[in-house]
N, C-alpha and C. Protein backbone atom coordinates (compact mmCIF):
# COMPACT_ATOMS: atom_id res chain seq x y z
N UNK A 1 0.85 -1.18 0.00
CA UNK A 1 0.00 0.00 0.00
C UNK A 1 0.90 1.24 0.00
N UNK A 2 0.27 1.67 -1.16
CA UNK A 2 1.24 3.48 -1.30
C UNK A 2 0.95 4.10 0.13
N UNK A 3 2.00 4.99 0.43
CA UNK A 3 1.79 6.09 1.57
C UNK A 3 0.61 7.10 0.57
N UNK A 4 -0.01 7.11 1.98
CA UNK A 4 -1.40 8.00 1.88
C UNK A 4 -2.50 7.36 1.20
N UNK A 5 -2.00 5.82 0.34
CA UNK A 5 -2.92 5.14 -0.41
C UNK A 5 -4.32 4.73 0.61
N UNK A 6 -5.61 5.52 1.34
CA UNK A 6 -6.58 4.96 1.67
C UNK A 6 -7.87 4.91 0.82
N UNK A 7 -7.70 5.39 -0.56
CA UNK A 7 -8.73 5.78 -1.56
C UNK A 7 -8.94 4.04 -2.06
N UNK A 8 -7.95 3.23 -2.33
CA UNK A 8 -7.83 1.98 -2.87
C UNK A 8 -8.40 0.96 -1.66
N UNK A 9 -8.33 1.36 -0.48
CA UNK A 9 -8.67 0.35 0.35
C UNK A 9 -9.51 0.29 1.55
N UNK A 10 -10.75 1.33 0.80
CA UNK A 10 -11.73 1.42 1.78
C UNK A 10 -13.26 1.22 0.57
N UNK A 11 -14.20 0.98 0.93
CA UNK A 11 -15.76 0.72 0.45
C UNK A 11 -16.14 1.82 1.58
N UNK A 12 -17.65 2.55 0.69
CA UNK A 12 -18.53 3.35 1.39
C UNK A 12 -19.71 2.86 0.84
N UNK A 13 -20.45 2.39 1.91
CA UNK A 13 -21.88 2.15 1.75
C UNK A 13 -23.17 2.84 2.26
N UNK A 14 -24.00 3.08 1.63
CA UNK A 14 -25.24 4.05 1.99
C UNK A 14 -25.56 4.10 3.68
N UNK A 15 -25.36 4.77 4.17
CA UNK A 15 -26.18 3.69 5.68
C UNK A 15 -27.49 4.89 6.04
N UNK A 16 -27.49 5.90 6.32
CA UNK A 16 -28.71 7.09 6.36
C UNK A 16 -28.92 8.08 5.26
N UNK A 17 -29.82 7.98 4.49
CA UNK A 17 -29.53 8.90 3.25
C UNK A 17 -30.12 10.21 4.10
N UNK A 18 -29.29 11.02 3.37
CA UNK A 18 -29.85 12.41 3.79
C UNK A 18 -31.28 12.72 3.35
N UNK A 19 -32.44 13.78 3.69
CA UNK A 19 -33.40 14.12 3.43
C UNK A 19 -33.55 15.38 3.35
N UNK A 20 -34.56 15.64 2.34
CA UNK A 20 -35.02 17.12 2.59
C UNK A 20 -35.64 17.66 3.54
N UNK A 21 -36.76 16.26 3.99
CA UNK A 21 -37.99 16.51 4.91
C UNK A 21 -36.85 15.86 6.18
N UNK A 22 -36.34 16.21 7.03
CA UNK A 22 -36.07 15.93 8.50
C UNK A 22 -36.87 15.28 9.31
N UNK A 23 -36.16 14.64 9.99
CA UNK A 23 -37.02 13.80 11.38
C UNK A 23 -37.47 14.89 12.11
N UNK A 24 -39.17 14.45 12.19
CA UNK A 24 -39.38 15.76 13.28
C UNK A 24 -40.41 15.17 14.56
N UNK A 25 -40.11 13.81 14.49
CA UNK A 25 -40.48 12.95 15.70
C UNK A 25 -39.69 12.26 16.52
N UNK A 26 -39.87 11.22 17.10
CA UNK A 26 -39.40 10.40 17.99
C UNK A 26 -39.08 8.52 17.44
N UNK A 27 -40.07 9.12 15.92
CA UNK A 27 -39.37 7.78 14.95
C UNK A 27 -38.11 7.11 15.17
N UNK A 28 -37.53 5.86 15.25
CA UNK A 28 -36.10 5.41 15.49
C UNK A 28 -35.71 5.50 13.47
N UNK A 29 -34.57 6.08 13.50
CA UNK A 29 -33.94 6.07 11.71
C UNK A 29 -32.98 4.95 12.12
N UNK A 30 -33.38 3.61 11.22
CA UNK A 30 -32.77 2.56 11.38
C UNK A 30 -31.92 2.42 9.83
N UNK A 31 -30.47 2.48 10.42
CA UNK A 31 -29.47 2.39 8.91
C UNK A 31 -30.15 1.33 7.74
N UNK A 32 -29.15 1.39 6.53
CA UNK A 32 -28.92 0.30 5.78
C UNK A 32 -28.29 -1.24 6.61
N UNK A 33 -28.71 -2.52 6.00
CA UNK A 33 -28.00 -3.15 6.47
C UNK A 33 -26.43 -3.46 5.46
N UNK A 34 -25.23 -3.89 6.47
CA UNK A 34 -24.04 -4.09 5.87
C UNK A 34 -23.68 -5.17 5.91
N UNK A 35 -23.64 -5.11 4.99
CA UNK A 35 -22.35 -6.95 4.74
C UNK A 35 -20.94 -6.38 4.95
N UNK A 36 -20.52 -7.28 5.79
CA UNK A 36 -18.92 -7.39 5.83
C UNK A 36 -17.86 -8.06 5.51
N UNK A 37 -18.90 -8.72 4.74
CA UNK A 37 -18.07 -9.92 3.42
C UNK A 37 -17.35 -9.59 2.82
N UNK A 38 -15.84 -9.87 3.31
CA UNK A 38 -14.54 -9.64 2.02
C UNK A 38 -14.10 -8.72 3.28
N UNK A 39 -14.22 -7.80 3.95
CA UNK A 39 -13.84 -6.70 5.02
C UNK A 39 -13.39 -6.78 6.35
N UNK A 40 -12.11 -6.35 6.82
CA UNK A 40 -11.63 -6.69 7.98
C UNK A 40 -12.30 -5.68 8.87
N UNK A 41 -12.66 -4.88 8.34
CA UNK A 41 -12.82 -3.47 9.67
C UNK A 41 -14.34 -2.88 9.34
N UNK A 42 -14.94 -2.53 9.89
CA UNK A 42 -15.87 -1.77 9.67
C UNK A 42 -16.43 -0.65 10.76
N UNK A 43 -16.65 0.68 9.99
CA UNK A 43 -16.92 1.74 10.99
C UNK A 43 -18.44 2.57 10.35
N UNK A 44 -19.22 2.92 11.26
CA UNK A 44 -20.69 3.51 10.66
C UNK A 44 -19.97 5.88 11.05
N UNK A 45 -20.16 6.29 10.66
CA UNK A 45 -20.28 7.61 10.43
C UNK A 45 -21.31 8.14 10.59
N UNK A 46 -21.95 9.02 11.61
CA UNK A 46 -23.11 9.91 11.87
C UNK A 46 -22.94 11.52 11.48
N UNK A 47 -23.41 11.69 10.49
CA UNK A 47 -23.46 12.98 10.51
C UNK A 47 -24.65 14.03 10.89
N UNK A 48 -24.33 14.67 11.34
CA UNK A 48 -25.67 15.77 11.86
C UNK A 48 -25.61 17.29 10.95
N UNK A 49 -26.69 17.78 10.85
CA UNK A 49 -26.99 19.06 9.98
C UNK A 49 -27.44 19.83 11.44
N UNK A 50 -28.28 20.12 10.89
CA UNK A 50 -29.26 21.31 11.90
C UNK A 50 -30.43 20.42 12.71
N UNK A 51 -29.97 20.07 14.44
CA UNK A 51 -31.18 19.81 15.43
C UNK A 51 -32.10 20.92 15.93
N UNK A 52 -32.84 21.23 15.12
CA UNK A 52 -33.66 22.26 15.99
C UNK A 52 -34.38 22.08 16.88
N UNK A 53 -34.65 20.82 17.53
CA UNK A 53 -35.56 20.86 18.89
C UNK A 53 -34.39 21.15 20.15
N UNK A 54 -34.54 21.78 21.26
CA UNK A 54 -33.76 23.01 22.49
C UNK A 54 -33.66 21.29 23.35
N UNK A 55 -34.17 20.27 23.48
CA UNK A 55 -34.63 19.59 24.52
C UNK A 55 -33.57 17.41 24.16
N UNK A 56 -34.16 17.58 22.97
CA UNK A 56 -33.45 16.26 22.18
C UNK A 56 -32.55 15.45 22.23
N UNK A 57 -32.72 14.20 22.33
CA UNK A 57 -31.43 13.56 22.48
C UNK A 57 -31.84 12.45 21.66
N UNK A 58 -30.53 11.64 20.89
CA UNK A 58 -30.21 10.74 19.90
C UNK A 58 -29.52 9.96 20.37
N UNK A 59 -30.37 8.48 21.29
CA UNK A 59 -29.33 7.44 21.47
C UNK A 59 -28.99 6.42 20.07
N UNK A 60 -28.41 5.66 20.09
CA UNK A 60 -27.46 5.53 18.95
C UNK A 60 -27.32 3.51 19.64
N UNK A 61 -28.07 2.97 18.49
CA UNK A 61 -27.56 1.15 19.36
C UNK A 61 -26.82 0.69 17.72
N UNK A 62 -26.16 -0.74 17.80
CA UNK A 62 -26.09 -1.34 17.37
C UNK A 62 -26.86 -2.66 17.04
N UNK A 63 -26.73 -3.24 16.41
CA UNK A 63 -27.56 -4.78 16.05
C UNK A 63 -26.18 -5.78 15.00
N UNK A 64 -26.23 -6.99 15.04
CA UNK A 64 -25.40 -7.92 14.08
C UNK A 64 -26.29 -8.72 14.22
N UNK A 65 -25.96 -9.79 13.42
CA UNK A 65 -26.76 -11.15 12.99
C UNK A 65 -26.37 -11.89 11.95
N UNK A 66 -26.70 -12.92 11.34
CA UNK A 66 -25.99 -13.95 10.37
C UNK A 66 -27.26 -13.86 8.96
N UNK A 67 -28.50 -13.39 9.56
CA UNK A 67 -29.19 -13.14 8.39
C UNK A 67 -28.97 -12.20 7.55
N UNK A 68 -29.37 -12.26 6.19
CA UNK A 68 -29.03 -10.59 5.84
C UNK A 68 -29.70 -9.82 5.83
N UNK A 69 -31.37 -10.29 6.57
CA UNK A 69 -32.06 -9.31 6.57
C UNK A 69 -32.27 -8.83 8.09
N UNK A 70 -31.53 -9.25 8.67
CA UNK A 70 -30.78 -9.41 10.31
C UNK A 70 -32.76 -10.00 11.18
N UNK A 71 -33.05 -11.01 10.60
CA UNK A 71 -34.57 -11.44 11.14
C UNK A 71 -33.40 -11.86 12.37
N UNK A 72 -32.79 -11.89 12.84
CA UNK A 72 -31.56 -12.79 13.92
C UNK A 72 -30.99 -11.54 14.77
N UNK A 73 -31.38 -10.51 14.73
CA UNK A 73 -30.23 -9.37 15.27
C UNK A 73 -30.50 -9.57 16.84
N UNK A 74 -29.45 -9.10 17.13
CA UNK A 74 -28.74 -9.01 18.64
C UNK A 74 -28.21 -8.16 18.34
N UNK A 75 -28.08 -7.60 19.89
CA UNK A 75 -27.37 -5.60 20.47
C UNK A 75 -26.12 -6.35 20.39
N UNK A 76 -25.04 -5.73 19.78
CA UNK A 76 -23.77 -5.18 19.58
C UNK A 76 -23.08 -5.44 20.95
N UNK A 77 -22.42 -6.88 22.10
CA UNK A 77 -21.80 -6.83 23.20
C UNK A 77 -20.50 -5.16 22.89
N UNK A 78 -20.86 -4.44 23.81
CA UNK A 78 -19.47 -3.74 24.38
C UNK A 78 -17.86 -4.10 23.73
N UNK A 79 -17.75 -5.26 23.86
CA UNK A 79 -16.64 -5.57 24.16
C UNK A 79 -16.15 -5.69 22.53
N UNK A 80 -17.67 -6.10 21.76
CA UNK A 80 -17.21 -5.87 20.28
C UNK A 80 -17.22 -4.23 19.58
N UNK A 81 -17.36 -3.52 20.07
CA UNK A 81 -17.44 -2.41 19.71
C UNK A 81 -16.12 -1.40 19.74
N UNK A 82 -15.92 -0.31 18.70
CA UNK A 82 -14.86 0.69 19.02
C UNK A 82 -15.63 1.82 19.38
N UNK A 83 -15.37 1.90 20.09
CA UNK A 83 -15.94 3.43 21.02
C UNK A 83 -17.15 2.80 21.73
N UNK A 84 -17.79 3.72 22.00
CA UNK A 84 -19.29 3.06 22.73
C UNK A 84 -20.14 3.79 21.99
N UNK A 85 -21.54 3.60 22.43
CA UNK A 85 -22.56 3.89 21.90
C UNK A 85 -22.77 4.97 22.28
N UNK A 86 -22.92 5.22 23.55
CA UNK A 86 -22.75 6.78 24.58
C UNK A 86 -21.78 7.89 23.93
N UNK A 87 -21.01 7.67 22.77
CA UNK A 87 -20.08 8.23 22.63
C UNK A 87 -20.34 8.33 20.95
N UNK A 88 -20.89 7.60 20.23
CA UNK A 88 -21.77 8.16 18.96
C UNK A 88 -23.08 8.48 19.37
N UNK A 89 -23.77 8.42 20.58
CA UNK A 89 -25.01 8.94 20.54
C UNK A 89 -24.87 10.88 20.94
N UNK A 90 -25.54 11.58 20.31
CA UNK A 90 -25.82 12.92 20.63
C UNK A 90 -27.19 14.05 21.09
N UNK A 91 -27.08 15.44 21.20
CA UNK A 91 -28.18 15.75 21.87
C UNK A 91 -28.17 17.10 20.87
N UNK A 92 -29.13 17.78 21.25
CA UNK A 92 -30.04 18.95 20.33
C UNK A 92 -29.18 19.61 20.26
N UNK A 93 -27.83 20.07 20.86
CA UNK A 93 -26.69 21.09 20.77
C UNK A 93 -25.50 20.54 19.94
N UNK A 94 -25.41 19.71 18.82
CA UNK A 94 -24.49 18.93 18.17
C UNK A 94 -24.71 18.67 17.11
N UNK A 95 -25.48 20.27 16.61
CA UNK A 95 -25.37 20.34 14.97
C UNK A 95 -24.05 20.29 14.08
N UNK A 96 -24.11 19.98 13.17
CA UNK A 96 -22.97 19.85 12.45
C UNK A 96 -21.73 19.28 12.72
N UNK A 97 -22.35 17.92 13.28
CA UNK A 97 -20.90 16.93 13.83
C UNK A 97 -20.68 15.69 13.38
N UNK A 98 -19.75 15.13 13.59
CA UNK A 98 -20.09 14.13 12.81
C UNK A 98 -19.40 12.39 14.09
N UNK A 99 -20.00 11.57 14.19
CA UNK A 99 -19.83 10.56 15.43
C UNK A 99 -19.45 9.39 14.68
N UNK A 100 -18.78 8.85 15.78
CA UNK A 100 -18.74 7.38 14.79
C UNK A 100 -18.23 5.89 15.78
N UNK A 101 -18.46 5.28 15.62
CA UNK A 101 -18.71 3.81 15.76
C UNK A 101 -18.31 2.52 14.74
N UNK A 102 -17.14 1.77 16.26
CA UNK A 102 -16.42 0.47 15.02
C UNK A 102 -17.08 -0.42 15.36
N UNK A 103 -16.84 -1.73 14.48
CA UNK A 103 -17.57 -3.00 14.78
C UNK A 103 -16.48 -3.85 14.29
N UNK A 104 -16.56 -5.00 15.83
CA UNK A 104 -15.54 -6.14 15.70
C UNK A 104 -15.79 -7.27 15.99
N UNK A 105 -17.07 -7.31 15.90
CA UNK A 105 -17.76 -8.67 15.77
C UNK A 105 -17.27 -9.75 14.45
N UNK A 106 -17.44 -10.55 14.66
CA UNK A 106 -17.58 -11.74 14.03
C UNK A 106 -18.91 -12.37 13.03
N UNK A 107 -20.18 -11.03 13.49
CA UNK A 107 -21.34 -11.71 12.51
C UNK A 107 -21.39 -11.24 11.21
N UNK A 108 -22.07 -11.32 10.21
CA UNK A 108 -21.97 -10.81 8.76
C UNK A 108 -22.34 -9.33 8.50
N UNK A 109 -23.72 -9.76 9.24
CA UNK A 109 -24.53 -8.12 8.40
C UNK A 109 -24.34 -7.46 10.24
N UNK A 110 -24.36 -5.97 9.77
CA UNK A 110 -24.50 -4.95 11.11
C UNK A 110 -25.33 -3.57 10.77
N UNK A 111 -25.86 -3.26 11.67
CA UNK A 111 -27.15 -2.01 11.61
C UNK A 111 -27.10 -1.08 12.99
N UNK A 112 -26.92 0.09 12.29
CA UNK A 112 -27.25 0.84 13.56
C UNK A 112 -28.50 1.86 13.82
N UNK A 113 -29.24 2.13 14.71
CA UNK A 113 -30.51 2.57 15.01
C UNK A 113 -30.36 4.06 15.86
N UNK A 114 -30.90 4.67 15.73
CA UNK A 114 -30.66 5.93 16.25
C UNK A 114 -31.80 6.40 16.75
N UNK A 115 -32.21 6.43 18.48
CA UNK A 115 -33.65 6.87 18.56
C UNK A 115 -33.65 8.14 18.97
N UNK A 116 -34.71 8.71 18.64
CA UNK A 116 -34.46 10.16 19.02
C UNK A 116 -35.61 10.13 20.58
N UNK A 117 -35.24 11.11 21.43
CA UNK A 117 -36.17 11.15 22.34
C UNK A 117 -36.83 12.54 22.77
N UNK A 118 -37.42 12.95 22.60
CA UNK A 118 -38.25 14.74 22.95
C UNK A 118 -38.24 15.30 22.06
N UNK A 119 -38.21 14.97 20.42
CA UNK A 119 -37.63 15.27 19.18
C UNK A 119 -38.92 15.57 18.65
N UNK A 120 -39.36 16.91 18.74
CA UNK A 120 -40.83 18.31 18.39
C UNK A 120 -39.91 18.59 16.91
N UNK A 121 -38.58 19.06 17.12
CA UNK A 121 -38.01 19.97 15.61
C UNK A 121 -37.53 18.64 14.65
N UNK A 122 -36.79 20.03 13.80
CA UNK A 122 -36.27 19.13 12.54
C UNK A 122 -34.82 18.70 12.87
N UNK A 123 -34.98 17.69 12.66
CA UNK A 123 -33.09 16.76 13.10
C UNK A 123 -33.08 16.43 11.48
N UNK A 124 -31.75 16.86 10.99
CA UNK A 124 -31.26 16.31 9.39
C UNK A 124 -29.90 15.68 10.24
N UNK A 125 -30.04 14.21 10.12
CA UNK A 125 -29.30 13.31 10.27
C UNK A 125 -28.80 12.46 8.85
N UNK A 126 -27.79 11.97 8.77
CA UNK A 126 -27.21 11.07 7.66
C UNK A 126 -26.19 9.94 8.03
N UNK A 127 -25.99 9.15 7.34
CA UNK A 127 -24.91 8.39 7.94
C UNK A 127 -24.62 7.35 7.02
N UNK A 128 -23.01 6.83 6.83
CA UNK A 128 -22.26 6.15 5.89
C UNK A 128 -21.36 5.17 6.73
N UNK A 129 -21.57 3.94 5.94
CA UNK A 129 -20.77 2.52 6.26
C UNK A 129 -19.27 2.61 5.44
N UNK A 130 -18.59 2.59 6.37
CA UNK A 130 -17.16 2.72 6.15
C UNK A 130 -16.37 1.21 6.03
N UNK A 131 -16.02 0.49 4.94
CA UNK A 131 -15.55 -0.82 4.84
C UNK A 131 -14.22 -0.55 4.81
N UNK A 132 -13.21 -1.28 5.31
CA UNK A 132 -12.05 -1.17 5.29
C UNK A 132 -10.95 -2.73 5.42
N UNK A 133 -9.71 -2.70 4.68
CA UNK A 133 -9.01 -3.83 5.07
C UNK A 133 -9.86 -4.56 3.84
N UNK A 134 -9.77 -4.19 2.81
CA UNK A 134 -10.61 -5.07 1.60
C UNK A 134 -9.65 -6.73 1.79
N UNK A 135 -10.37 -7.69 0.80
CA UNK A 135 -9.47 -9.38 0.99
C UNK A 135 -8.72 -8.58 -0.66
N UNK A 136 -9.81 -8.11 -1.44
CA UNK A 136 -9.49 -7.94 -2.55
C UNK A 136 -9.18 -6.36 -2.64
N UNK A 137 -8.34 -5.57 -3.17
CA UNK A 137 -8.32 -4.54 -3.85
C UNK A 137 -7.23 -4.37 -4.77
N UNK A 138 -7.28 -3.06 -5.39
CA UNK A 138 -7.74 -1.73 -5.15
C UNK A 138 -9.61 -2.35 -4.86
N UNK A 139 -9.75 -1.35 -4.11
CA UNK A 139 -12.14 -1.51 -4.12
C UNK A 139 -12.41 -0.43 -5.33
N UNK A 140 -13.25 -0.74 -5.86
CA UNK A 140 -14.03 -0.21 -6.93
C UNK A 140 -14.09 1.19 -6.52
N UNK A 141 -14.53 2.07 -7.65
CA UNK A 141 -14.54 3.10 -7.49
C UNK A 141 -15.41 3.75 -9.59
N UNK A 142 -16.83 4.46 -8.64
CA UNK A 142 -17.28 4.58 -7.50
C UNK A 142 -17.61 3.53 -6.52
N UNK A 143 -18.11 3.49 -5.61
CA UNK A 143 -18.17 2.11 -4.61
C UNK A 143 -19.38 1.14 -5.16
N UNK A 144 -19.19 -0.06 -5.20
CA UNK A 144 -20.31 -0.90 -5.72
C UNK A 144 -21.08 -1.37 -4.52
């Protein structure tokens, strides 16, 4: 791997598409699911726009499972995780940031859920699956 080469050896996958219309409830925004097939590392990316509710908070879980439509999911043990959940989850004062969360589990597919709680305004939330440690590369480009 070239120095500075991380363009060749990372995948980005959809995980929260951005919206025009914002969350303006207490709805949970549950990611894409990810395969980690072929991938040593995997990290989810939260990005935040504009929380306008004064009061709000965004806890933030994990899920894995062997299905791919995760009908099998289980919470994310601690111990498989990089960072914690407490630590990608955020509150109404943490516009324009961006959080993030590894996964070192052993199951295939992984999903992360984001509930909002006292959430009256508009929250523009987004978020992207970060693949890394390809078996195969260079990875495609744009990402498949």
């Amino acid at each position: 791997m070239a120095k500075f080469d991380l363009h060749n050896h990372v995948n980005f996958k959809r995980g929260i598409s951005p919206v025009a219309a914002a969350q303006t409830d207490n709805t949970a925004i549950v990611s894409q699911i990810v395969d980690t097939l072929g991938y040593g590392s995997v990290e989810f990316a939260i990005l935040t726009g504009s929380l306008a509710d004064a009061d709000a908070t965004f806890a933030v879980t994990v899920d894995h499972g062997d299905a791919s439509n995760l009908s099998d999911a289980a919470a994310v043990p601690a111990d498989q995780l990089l960072g914690t959940t407490a630590l990608a989850s955020f509150i109404f004062s943490d516009d324009d940031k961006v959080f993030k969360i590894g996964y070192l589990g052993s199951r295939r597919y992984v999903r992360v859920t984001i509930t909002p709680s006292a959430n009256t305004g508009n929250a523009c939330i987004a978020g992207v699956w970060i693949l890394g440690e390809p078996v195969l590369s260079p990875t495609s480009n744009p990402p498949a």
